[in-house]
PDB file of N, CA and C in Angstrom:
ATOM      1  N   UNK A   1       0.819  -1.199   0.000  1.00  0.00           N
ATOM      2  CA  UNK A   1       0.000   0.000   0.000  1.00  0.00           C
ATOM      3  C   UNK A   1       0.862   1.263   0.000  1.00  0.00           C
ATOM      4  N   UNK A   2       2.350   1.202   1.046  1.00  0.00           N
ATOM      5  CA  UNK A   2       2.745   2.234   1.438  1.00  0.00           C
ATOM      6  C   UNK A   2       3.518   2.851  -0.364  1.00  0.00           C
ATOM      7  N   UNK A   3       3.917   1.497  -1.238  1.00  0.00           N
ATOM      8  CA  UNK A   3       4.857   1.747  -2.421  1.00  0.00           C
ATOM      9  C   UNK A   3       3.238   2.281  -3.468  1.00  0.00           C
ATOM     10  N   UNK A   4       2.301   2.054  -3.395  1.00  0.00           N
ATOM     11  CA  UNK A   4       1.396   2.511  -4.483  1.00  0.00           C
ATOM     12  C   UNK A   4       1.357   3.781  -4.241  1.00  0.00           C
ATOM     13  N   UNK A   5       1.232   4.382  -2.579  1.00  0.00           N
ATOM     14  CA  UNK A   5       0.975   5.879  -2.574  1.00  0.00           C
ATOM     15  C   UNK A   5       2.125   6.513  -3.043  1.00  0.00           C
ATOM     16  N   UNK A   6       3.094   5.663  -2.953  1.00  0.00           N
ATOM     17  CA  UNK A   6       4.600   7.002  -3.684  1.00  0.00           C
ATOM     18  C   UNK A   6       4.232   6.891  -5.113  1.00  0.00           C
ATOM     19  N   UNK A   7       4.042   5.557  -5.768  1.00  0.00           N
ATOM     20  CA  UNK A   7       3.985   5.854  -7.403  1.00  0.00           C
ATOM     21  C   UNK A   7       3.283   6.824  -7.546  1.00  0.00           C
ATOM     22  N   UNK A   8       1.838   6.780  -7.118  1.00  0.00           N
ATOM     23  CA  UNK A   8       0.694   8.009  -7.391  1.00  0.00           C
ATOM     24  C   UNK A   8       1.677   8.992  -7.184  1.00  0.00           C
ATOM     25  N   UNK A   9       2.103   9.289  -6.431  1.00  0.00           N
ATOM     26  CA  UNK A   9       2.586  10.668  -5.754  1.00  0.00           C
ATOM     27  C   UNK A   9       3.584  10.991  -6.868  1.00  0.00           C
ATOM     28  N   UNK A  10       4.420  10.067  -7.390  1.00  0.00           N
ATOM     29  CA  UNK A  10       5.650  10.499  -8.480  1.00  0.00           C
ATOM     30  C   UNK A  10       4.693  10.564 -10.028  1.00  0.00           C
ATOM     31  N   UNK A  11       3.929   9.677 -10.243  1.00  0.00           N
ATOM     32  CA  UNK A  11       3.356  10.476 -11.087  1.00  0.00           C
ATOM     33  C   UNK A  11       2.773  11.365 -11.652  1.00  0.00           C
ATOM     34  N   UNK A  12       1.523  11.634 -10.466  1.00  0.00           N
ATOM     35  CA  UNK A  12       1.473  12.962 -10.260  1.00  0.00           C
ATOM     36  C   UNK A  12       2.391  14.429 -10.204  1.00  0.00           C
ATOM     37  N   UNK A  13       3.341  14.610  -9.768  1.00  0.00           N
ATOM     38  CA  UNK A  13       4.530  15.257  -9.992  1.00  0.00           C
ATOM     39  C   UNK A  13       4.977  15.457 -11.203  1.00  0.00           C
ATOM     40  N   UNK A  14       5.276  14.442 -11.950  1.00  0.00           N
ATOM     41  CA  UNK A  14       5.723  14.274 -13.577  1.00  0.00           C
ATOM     42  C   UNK A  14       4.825  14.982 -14.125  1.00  0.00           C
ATOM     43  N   UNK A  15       3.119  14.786 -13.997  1.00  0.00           N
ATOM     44  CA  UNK A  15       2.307  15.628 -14.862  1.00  0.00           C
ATOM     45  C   UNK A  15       2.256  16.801 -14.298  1.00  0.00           C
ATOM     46  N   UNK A  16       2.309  17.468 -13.373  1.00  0.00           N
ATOM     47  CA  UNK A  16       2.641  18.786 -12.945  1.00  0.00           C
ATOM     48  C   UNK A  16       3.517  19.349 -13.690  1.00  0.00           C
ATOM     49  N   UNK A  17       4.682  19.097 -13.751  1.00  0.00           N
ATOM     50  CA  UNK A  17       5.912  19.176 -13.878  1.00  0.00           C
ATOM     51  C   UNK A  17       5.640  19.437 -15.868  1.00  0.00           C
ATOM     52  N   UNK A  18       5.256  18.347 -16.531  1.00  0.00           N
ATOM     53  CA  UNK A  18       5.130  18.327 -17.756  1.00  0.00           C
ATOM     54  C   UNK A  18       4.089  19.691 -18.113  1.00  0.00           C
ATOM     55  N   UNK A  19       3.062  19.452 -17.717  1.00  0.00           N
ATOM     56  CA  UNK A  19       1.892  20.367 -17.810  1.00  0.00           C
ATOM     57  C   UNK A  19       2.590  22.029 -17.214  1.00  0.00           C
ATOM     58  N   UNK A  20       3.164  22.547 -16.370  1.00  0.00           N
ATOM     59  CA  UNK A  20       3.760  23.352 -16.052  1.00  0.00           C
ATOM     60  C   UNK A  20       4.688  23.936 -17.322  1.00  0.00           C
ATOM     61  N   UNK A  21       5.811  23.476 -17.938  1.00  0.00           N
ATOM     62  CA  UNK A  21       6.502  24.002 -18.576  1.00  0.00           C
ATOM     63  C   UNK A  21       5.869  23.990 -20.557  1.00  0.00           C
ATOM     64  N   UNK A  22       4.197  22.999 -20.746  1.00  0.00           N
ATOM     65  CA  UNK A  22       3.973  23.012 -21.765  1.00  0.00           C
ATOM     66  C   UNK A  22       3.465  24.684 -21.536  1.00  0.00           C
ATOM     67  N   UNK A  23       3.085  24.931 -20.862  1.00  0.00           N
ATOM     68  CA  UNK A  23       2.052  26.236 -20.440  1.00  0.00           C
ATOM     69  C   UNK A  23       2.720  27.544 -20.728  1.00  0.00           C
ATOM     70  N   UNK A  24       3.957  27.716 -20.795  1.00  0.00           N
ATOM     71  CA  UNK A  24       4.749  28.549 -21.384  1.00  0.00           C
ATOM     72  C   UNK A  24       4.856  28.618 -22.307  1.00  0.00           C
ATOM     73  N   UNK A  25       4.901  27.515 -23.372  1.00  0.00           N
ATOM     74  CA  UNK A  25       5.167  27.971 -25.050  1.00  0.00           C
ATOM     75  C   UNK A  25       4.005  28.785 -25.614  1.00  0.00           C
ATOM     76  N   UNK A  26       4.303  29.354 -26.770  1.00  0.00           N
ATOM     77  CA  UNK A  26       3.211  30.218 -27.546  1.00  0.00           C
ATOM     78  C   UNK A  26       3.686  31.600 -26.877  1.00  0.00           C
ATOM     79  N   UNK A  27       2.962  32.279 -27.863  1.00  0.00           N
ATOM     80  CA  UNK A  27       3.625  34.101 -27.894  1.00  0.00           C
ATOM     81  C   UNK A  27       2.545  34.532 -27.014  1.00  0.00           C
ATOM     82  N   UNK A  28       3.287  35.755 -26.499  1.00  0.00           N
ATOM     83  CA  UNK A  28       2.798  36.357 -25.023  1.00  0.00           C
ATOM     84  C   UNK A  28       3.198  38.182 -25.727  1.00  0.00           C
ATOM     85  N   UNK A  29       2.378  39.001 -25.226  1.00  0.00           N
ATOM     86  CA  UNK A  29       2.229  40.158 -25.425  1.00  0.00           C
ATOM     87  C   UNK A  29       2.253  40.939 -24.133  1.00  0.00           C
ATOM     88  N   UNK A  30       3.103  42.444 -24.262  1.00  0.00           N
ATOM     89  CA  UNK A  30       3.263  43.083 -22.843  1.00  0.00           C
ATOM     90  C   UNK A  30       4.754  43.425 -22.643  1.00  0.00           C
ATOM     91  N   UNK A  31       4.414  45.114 -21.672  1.00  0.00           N
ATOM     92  CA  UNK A  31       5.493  45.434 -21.468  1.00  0.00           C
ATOM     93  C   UNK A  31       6.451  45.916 -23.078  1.00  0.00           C
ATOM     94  N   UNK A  32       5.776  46.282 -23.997  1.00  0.00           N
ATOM     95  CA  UNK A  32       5.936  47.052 -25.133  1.00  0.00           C
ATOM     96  C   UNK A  32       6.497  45.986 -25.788  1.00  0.00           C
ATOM     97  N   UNK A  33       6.513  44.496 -26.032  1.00  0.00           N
ATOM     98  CA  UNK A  33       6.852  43.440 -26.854  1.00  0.00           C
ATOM     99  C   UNK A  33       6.203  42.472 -26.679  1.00  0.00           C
ATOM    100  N   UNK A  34       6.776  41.684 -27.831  1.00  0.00           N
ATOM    101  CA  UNK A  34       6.074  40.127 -28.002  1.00  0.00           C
ATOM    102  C   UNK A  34       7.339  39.267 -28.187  1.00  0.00           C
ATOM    103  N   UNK A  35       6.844  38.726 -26.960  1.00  0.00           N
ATOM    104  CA  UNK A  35       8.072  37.121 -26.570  1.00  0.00           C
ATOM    105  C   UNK A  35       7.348  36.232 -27.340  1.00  0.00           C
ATOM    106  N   UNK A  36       8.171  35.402 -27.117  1.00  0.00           N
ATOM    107  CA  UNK A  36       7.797  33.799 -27.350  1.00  0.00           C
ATOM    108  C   UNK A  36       8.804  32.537 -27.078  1.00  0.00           C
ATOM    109  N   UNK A  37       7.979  31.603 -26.442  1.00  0.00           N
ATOM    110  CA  UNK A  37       8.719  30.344 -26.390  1.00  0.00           C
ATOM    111  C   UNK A  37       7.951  28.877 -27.070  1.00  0.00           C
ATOM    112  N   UNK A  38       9.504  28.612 -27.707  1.00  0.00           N
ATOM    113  CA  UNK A  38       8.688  27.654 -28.462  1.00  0.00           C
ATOM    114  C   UNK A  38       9.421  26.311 -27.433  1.00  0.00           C
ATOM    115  N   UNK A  39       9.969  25.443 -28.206  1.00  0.00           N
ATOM    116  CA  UNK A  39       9.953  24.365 -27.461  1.00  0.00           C
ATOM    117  C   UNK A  39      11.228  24.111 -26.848  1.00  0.00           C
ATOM    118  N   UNK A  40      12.339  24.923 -27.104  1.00  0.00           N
ATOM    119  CA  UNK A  40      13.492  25.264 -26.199  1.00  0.00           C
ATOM    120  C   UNK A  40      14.279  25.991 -26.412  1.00  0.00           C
ATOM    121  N   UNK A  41      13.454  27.761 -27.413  1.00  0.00           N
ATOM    122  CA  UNK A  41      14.128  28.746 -27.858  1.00  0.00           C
ATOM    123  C   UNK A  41      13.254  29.772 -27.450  1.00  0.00           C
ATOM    124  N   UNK A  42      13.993  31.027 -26.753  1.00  0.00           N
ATOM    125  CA  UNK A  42      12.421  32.206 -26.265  1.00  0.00           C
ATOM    126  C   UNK A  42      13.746  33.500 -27.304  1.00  0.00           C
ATOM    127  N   UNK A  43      12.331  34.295 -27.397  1.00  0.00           N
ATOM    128  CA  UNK A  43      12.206  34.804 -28.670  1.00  0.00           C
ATOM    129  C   UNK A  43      11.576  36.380 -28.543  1.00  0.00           C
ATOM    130  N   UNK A  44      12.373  37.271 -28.629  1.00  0.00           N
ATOM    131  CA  UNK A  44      11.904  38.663 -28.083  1.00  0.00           C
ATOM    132  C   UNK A  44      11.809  39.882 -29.409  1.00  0.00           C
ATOM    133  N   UNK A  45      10.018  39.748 -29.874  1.00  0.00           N
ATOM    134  CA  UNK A  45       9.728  40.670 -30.974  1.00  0.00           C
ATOM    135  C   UNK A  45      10.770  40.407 -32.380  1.00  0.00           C
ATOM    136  N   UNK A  46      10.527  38.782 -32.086  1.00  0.00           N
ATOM    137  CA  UNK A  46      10.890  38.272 -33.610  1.00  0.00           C
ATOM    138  C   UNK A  46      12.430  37.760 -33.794  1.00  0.00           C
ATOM    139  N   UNK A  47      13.162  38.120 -32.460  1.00  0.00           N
ATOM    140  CA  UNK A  47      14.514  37.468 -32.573  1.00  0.00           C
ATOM    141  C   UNK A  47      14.763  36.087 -31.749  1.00  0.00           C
ATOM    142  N   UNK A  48      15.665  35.510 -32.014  1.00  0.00           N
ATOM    143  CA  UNK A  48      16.193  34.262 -31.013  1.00  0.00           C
ATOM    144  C   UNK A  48      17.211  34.846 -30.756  1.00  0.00           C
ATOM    145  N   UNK A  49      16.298  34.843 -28.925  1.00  0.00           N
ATOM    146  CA  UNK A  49      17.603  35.264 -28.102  1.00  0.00           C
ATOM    147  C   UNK A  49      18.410  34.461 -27.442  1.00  0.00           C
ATOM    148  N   UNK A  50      18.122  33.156 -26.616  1.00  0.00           N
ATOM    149  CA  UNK A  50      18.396  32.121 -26.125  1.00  0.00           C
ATOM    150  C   UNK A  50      18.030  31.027 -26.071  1.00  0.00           C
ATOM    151  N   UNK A  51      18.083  30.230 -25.498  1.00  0.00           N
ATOM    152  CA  UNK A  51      17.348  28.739 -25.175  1.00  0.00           C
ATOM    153  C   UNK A  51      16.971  28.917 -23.690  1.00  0.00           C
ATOM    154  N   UNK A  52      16.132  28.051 -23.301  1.00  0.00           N
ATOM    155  CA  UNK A  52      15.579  28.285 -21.777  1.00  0.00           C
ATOM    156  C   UNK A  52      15.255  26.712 -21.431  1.00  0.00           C
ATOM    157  N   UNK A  53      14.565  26.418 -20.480  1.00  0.00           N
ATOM    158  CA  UNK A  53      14.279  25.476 -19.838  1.00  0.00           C
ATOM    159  C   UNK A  53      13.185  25.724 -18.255  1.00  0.00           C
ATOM    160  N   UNK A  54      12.201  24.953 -18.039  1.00  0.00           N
ATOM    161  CA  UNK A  54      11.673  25.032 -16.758  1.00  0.00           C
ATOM    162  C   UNK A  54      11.903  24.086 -15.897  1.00  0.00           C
ATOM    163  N   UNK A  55      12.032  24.309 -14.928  1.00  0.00           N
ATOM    164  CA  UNK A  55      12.240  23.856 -13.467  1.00  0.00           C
ATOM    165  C   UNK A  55      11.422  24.162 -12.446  1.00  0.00           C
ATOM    166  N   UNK A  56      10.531  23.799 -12.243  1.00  0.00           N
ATOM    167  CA  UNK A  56       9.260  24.177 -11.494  1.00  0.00           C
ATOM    168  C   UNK A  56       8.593  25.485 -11.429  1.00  0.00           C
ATOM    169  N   UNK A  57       8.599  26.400 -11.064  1.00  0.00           N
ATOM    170  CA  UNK A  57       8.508  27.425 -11.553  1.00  0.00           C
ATOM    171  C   UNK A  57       9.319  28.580 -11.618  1.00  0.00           C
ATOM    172  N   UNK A  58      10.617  27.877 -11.987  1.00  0.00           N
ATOM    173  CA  UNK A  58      11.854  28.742 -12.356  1.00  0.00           C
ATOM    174  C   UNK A  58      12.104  28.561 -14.015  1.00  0.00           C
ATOM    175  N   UNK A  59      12.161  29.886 -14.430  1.00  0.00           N
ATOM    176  CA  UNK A  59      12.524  29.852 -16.055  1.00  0.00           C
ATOM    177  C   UNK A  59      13.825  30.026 -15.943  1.00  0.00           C
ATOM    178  N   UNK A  60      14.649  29.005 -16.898  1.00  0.00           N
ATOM    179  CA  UNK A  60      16.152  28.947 -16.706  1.00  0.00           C
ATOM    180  C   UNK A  60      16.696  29.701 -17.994  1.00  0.00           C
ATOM    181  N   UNK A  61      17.227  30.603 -18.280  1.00  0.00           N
ATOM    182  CA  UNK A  61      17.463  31.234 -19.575  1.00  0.00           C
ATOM    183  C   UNK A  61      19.007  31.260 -19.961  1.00  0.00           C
ATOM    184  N   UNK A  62      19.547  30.294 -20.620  1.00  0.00           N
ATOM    185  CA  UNK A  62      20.777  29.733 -21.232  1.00  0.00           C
ATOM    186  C   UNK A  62      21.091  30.799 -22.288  1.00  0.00           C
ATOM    187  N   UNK A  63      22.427  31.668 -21.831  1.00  0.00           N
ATOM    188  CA  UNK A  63      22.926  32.394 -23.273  1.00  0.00           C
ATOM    189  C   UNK A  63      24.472  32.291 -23.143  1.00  0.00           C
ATOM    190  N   UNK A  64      24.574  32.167 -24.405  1.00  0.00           N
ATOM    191  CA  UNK A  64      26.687  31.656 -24.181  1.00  0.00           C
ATOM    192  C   UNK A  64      27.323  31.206 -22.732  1.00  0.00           C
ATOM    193  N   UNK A  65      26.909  30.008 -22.334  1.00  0.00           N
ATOM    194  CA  UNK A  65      27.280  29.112 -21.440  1.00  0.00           C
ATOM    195  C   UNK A  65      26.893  30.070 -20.114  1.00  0.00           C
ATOM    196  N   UNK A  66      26.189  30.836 -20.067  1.00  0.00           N
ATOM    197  CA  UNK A  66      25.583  31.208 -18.910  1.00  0.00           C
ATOM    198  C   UNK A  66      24.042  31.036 -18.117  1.00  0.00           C
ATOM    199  N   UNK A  67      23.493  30.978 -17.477  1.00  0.00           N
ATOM    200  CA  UNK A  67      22.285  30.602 -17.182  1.00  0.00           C
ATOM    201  C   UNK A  67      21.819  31.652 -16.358  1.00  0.00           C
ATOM    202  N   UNK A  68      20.561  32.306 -16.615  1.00  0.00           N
ATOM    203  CA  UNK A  68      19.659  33.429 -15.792  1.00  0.00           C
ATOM    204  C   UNK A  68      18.622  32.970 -15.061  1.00  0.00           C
ATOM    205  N   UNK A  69      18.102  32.621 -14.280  1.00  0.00           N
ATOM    206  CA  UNK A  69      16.725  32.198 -13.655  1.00  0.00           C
ATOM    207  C   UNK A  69      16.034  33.115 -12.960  1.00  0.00           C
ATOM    208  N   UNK A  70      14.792  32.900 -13.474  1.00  0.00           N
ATOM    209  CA  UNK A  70      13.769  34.116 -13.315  1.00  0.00           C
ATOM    210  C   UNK A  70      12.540  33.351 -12.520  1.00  0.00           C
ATOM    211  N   UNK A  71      11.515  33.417 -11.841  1.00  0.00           N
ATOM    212  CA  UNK A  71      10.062  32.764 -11.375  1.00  0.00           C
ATOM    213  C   UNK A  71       9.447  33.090 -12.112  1.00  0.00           C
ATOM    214  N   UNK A  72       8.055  32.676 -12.640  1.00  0.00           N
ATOM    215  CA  UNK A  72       7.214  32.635 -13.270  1.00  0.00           C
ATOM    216  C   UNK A  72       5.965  32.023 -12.590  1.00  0.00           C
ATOM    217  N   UNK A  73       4.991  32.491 -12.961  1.00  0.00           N
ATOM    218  CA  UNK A  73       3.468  32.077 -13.059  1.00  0.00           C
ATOM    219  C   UNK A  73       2.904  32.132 -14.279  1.00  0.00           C
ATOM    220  N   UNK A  74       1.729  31.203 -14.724  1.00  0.00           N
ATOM    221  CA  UNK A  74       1.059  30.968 -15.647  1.00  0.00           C
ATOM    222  C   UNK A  74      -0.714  31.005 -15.085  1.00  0.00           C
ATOM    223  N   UNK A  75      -1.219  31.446 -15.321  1.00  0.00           N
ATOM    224  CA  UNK A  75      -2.567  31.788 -14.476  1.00  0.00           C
ATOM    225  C   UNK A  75      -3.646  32.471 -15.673  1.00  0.00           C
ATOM    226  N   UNK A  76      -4.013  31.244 -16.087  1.00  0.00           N
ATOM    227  CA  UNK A  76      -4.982  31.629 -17.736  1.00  0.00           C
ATOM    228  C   UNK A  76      -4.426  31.677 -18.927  1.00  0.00           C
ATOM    229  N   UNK A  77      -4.757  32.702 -19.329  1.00  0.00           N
ATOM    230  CA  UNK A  77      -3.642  33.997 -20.407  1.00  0.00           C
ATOM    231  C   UNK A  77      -2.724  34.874 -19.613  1.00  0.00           C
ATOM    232  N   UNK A  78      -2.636  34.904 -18.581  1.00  0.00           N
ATOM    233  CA  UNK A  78      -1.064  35.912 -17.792  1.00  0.00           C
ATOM    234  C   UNK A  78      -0.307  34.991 -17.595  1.00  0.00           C
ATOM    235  N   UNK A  79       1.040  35.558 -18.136  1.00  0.00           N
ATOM    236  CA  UNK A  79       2.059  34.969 -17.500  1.00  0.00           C
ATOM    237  C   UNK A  79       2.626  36.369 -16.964  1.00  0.00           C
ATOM    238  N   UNK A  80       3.388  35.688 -15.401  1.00  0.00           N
ATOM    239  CA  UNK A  80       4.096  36.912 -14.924  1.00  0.00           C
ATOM    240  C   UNK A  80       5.138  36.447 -14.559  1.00  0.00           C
ATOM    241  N   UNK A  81       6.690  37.092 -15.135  1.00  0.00           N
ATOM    242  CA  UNK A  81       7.663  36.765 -14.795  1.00  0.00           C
ATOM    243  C   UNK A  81       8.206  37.723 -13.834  1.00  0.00           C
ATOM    244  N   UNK A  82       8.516  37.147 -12.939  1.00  0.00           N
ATOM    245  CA  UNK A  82       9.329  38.232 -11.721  1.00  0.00           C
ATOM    246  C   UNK A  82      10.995  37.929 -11.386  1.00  0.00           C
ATOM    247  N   UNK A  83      11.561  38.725 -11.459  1.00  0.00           N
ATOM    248  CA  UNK A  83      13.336  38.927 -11.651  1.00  0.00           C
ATOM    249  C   UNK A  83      13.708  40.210 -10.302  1.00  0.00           C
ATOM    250  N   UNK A  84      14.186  39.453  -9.006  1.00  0.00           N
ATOM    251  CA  UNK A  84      14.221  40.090  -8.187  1.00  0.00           C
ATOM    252  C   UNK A  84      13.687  40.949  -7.427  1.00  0.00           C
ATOM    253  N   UNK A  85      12.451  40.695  -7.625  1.00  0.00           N
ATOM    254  CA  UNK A  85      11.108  41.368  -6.880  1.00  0.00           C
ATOM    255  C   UNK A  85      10.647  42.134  -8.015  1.00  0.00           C
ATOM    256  N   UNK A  86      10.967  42.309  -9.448  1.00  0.00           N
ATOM    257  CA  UNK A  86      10.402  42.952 -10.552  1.00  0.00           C
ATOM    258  C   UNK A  86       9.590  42.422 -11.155  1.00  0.00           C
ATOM    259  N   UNK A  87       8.086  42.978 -11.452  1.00  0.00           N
ATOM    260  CA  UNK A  87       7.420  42.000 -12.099  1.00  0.00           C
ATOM    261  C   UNK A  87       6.833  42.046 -13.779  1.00  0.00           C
ATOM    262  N   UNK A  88       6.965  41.249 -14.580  1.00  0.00           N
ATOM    263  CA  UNK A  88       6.446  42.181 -15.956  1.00  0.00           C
ATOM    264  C   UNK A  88       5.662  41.087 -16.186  1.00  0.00           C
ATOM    265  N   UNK A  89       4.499  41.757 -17.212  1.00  0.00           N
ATOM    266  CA  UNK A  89       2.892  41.081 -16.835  1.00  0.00           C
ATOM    267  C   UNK A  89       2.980  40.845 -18.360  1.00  0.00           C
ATOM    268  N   UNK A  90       2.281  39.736 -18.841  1.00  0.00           N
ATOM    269  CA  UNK A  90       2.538  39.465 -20.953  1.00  0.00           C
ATOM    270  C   UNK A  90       0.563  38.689 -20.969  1.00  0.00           C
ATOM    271  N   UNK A  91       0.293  38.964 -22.114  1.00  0.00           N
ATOM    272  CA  UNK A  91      -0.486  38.330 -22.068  1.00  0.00           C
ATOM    273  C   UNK A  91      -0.862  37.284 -23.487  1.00  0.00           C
ATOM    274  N   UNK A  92      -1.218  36.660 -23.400  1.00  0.00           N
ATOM    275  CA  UNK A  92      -1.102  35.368 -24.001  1.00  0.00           C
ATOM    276  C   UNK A  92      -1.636  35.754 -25.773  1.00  0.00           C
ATOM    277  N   UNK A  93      -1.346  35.376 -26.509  1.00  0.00           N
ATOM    278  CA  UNK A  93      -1.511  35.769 -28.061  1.00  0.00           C
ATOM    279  C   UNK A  93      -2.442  34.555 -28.617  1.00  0.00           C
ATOM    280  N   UNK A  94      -3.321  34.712 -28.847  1.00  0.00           N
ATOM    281  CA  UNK A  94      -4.462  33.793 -29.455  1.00  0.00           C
ATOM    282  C   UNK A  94      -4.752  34.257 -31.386  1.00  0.00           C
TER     283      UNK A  94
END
């Protein structure tokens, strides 16, 4: 019994986890541009700027062997990324 409640529990996690970082791709509007992330390139008003990655709700942003991490929320159509108590608000492009 005690090993079924961990599987549930790790699978559950995995789909969090999966479902969490699909929720970011697609173009986002705000803050006088349009980002975008596609499936492991984010993209600022039409350029490729880096590659990124999620980690729970840390956006990891990879540029010439360096790495930036920012928090994020996804909550509908807002995403809000916050960078040291700064927050910039995008909203989702349909």
């Amino acid at each position: 019994m005690k090993r079924k409640f961990w599987v549930i529990v790790l699978i559950v996690s995995l789909l969090l986890v999966a479902c969490s970082s699909d929720s970011i791709k697609g173009k986002w509007e705000g803050e006088g541009e349009t980002i975008e992330f596609t499936s492991d390139e984010f993209y600022v008003d039409g350029e490729m700027i880096c590659n990124y990655h999620v980690e729970d709700d840390t956006l990891v942003l990879e540029y010439e062997g360096m790495a930036f991490e920012v928090t994020f929320e996804v909550d509908g159509d807002t995403l809000t990324v916050t960078d040291e108590g700064d927050s910039m608000t995008y909203n989702r492009v349909k």
